[in-house]
C-alpha atoms as a PDB file:
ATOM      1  CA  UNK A   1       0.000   0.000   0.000  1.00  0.00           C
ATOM      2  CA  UNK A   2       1.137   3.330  -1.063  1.00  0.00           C
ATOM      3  CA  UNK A   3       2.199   5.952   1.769  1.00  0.00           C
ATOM      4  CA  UNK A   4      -0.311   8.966   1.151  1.00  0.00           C
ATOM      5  CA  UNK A   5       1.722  12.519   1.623  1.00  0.00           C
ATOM      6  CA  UNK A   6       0.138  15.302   3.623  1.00  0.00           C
ATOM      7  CA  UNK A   7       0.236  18.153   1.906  1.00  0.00           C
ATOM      8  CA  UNK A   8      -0.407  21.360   3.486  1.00  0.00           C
ATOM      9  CA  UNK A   9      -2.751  23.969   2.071  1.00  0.00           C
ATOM     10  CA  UNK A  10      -0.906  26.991   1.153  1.00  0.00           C
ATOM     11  CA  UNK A  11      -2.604  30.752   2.251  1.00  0.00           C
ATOM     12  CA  UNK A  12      -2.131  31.437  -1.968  1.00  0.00           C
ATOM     13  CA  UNK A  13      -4.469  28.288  -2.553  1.00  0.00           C
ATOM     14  CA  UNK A  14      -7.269  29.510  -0.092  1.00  0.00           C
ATOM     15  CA  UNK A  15      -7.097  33.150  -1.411  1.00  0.00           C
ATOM     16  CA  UNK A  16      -7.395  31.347  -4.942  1.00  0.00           C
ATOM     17  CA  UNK A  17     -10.422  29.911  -3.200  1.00  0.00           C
ATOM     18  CA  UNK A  18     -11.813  32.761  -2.361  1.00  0.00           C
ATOM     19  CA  UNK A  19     -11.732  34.414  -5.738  1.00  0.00           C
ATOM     20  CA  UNK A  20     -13.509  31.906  -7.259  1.00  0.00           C
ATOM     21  CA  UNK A  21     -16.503  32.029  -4.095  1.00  0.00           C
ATOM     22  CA  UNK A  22     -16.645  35.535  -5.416  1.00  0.00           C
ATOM     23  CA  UNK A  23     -17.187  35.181  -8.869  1.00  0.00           C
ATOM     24  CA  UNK A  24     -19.861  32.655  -8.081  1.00  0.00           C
ATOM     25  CA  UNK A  25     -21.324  35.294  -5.576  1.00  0.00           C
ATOM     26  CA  UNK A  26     -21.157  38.180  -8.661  1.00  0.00           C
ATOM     27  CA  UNK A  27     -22.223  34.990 -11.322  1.00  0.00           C
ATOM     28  CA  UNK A  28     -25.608  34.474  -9.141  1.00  0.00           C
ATOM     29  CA  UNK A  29     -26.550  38.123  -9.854  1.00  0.00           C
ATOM     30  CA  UNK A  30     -27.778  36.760 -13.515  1.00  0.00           C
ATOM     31  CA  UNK A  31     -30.784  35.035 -11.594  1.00  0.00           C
ATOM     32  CA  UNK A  32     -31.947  38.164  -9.819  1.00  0.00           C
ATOM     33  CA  UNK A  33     -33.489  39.588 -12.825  1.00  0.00           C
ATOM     34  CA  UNK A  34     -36.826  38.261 -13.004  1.00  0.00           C
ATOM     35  CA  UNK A  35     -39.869  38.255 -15.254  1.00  0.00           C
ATOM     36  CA  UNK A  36     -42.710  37.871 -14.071  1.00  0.00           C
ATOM     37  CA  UNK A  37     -41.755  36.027 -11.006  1.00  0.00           C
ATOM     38  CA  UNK A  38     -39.567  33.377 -12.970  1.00  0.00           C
ATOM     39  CA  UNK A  39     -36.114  33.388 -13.770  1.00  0.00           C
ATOM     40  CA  UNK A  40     -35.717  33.449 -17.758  1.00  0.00           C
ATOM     41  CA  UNK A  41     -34.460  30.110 -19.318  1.00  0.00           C
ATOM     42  CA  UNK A  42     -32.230  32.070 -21.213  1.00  0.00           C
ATOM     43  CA  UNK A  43     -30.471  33.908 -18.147  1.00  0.00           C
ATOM     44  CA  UNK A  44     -30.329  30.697 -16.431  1.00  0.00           C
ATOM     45  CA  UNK A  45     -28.708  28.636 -19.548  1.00  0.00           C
ATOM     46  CA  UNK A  46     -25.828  31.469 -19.355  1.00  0.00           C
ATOM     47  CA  UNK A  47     -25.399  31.035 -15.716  1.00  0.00           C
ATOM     48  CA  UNK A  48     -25.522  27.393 -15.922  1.00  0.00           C
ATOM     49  CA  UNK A  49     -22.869  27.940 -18.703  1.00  0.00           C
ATOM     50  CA  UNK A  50     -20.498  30.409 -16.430  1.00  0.00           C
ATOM     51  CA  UNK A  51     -20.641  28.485 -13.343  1.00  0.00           C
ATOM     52  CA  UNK A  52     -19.984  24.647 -15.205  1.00  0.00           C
ATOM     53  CA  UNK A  53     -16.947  26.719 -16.916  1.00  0.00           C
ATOM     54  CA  UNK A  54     -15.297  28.371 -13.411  1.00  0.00           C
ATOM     55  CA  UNK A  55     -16.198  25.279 -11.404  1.00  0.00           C
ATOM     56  CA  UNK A  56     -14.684  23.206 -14.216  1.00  0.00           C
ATOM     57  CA  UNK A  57     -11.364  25.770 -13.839  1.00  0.00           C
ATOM     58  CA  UNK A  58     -11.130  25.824 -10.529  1.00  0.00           C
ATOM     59  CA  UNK A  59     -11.248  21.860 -10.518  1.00  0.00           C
ATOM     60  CA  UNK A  60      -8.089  21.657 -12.892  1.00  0.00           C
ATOM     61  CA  UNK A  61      -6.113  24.020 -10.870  1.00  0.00           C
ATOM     62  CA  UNK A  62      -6.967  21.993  -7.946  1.00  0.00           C
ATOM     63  CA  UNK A  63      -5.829  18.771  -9.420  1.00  0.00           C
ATOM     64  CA  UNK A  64      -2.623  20.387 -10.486  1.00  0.00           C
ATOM     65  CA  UNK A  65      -2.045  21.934  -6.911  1.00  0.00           C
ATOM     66  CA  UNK A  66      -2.695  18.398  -4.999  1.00  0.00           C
ATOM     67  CA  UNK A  67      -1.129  16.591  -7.192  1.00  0.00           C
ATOM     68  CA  UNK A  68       1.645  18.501  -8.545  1.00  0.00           C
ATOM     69  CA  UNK A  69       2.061  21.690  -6.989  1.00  0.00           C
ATOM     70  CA  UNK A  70       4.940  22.317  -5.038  1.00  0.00           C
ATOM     71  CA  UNK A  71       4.693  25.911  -4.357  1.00  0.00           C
ATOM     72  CA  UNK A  72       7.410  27.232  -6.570  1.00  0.00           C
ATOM     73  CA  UNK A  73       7.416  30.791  -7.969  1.00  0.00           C
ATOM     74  CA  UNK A  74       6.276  29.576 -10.840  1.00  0.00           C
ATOM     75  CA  UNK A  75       3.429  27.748  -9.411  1.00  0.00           C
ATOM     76  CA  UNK A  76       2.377  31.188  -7.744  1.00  0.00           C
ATOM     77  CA  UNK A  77       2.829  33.293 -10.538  1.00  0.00           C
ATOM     78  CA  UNK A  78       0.336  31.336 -11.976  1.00  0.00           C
ATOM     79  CA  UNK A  79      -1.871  31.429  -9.384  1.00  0.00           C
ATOM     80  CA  UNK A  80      -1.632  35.328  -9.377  1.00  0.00           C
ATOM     81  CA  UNK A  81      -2.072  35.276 -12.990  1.00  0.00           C
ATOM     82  CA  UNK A  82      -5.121  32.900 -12.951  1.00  0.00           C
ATOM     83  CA  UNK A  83      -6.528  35.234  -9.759  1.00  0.00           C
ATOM     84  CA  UNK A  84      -6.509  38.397 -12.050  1.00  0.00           C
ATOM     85  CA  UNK A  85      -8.122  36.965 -15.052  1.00  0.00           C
ATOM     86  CA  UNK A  86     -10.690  35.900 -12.358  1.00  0.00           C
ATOM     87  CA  UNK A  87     -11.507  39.344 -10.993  1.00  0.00           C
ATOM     88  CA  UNK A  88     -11.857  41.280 -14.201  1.00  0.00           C
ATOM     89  CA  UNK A  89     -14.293  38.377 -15.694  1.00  0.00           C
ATOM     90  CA  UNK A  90     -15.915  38.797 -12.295  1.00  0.00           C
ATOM     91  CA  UNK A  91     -16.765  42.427 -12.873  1.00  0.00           C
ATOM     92  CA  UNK A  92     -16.781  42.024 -16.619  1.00  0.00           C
ATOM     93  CA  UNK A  93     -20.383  41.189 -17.755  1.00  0.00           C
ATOM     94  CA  UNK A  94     -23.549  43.042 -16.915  1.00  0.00           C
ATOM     95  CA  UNK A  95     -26.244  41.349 -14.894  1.00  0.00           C
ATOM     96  CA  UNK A  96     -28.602  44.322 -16.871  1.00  0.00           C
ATOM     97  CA  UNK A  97     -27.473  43.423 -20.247  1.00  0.00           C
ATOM     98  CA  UNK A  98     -26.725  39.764 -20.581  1.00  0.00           C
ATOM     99  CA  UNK A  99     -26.375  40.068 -24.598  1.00  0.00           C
ATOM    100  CA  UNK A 100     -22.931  41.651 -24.555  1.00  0.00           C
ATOM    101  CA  UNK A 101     -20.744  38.611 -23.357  1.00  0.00           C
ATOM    102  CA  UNK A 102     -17.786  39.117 -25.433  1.00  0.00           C
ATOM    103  CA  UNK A 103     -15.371  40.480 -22.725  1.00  0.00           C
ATOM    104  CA  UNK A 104     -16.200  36.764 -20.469  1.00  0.00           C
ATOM    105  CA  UNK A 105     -15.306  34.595 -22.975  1.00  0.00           C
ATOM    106  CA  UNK A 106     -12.641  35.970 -24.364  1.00  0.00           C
ATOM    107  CA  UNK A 107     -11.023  36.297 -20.543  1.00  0.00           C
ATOM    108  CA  UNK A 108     -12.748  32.512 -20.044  1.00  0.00           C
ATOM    109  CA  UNK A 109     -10.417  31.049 -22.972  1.00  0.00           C
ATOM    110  CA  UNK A 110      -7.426  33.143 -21.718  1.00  0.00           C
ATOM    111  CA  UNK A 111      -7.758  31.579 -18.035  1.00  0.00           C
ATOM    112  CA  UNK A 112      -7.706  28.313 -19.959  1.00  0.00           C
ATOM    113  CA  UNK A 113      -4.631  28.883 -22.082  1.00  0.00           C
ATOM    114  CA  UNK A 114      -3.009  30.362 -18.650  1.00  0.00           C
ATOM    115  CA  UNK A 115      -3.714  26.766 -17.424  1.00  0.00           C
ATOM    116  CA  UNK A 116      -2.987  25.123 -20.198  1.00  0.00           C
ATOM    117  CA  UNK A 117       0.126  27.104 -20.157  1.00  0.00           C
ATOM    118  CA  UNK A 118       1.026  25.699 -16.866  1.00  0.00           C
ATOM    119  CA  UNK A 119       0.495  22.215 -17.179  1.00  0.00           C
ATOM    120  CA  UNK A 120       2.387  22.383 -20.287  1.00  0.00           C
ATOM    121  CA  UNK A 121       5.585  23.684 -18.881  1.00  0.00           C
ATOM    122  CA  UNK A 122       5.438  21.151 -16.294  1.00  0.00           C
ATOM    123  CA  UNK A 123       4.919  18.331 -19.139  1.00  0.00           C
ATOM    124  CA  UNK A 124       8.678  19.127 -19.829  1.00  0.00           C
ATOM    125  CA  UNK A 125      10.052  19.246 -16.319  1.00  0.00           C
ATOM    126  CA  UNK A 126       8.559  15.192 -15.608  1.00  0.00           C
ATOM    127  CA  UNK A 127       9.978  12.360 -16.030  1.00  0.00           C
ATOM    128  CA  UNK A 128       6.854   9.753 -15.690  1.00  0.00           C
ATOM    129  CA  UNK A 129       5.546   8.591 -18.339  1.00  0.00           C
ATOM    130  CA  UNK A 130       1.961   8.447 -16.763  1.00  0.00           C
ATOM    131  CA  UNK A 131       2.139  11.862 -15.565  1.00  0.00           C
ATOM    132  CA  UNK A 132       3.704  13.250 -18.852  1.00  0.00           C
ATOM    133  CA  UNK A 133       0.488  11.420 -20.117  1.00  0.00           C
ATOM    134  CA  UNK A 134      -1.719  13.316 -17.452  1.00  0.00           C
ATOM    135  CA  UNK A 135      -0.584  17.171 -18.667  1.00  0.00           C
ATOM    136  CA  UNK A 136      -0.940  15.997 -22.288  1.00  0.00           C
ATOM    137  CA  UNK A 137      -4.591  14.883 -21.773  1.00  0.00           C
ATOM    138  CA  UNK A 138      -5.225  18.024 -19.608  1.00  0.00           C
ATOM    139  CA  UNK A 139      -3.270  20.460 -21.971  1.00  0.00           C
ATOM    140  CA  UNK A 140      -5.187  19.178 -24.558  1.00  0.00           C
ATOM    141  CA  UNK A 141      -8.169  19.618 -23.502  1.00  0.00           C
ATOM    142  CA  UNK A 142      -7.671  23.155 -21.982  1.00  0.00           C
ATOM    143  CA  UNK A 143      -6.227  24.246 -25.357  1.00  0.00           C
ATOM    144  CA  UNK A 144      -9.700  22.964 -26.774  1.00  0.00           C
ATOM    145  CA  UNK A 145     -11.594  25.083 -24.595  1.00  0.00           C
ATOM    146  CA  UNK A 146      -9.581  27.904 -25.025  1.00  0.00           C
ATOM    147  CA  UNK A 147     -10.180  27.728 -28.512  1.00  0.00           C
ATOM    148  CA  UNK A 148     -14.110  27.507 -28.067  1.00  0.00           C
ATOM    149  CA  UNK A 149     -14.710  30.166 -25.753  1.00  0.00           C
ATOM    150  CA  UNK A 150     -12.385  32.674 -27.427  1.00  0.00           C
ATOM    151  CA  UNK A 151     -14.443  31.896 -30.632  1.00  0.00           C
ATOM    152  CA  UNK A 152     -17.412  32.007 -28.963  1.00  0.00           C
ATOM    153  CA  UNK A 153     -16.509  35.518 -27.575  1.00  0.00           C
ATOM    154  CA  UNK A 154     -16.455  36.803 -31.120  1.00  0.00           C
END
């Protein structure tokens, strides 16, 4: 049986997780519009759509921290990085004028390629064959999404 490390959470990782609690917080603001009593299905589609994509971001970089982070300066440049990108999509759309989401995407696809970014650089420092296999999947997939949502912001 495998020895399982304790890792210790670093005060960068909570503050990370604290940024994302307030984008949700500032996301939920798309549901307070109503009409006539009821939320609209489009307004909840897009914050179905926001939510599935930070949730899905802040997953990734979790993975990467527990399983890979080691709290380097590069590791927390990244996190800064990511954090930024965070706070300007977080203040970026309208709650008042859903139709112009160009600005979210756009900064959506960049926080993937920042992640992407990451997990690429590290696919060069590894030896393992499973985990070089592990940042390709994830790379590739990020780079995908980038993709998408910048397209989808234009």
């Amino acid at each position: 049986m495998q020895n399982i490390l304790n890792k210790r959470v670093s005060k960068i990782a909570l503050f990370y997780d604290l940024v994302f609690v307030y984008m949700i917080s500032k996301t939920t603001e798309i549901l307070h519009h109503l009409e006539h009593g009821l939320v609209s299905p489009a307004s909840f589609a897009l914050f179905a759509l926001i939510v599935i994509i930070f949730i899905n971001s802040w997953m990734i970089q979790t993975v990467f921290t527990n399983r890979y982070g080691i709290g380097s300066w590069a590791d927390i440049a990244f996190y800064f990085i990511d954090m930024m990108i965070l706070l300007y999509m977080s203040n970026s759309f309208d709650t008042n004028n859903l139709t112009e989401m160009k600005v979210l995407f756009i900064s959506a696809g960049l926080l993937s390629l920042t992640l992407a970014s990451h997990y690429l650089i590290n696919y060069f420092q590894v030896k393992n064959s499973v985990d070089r296999n592990i940042f390709r999947a994830f790379f590739m997939i990020l780079i995908f999404r980038a993709s998408t949502l910048v397209i989808g912001g234009f």
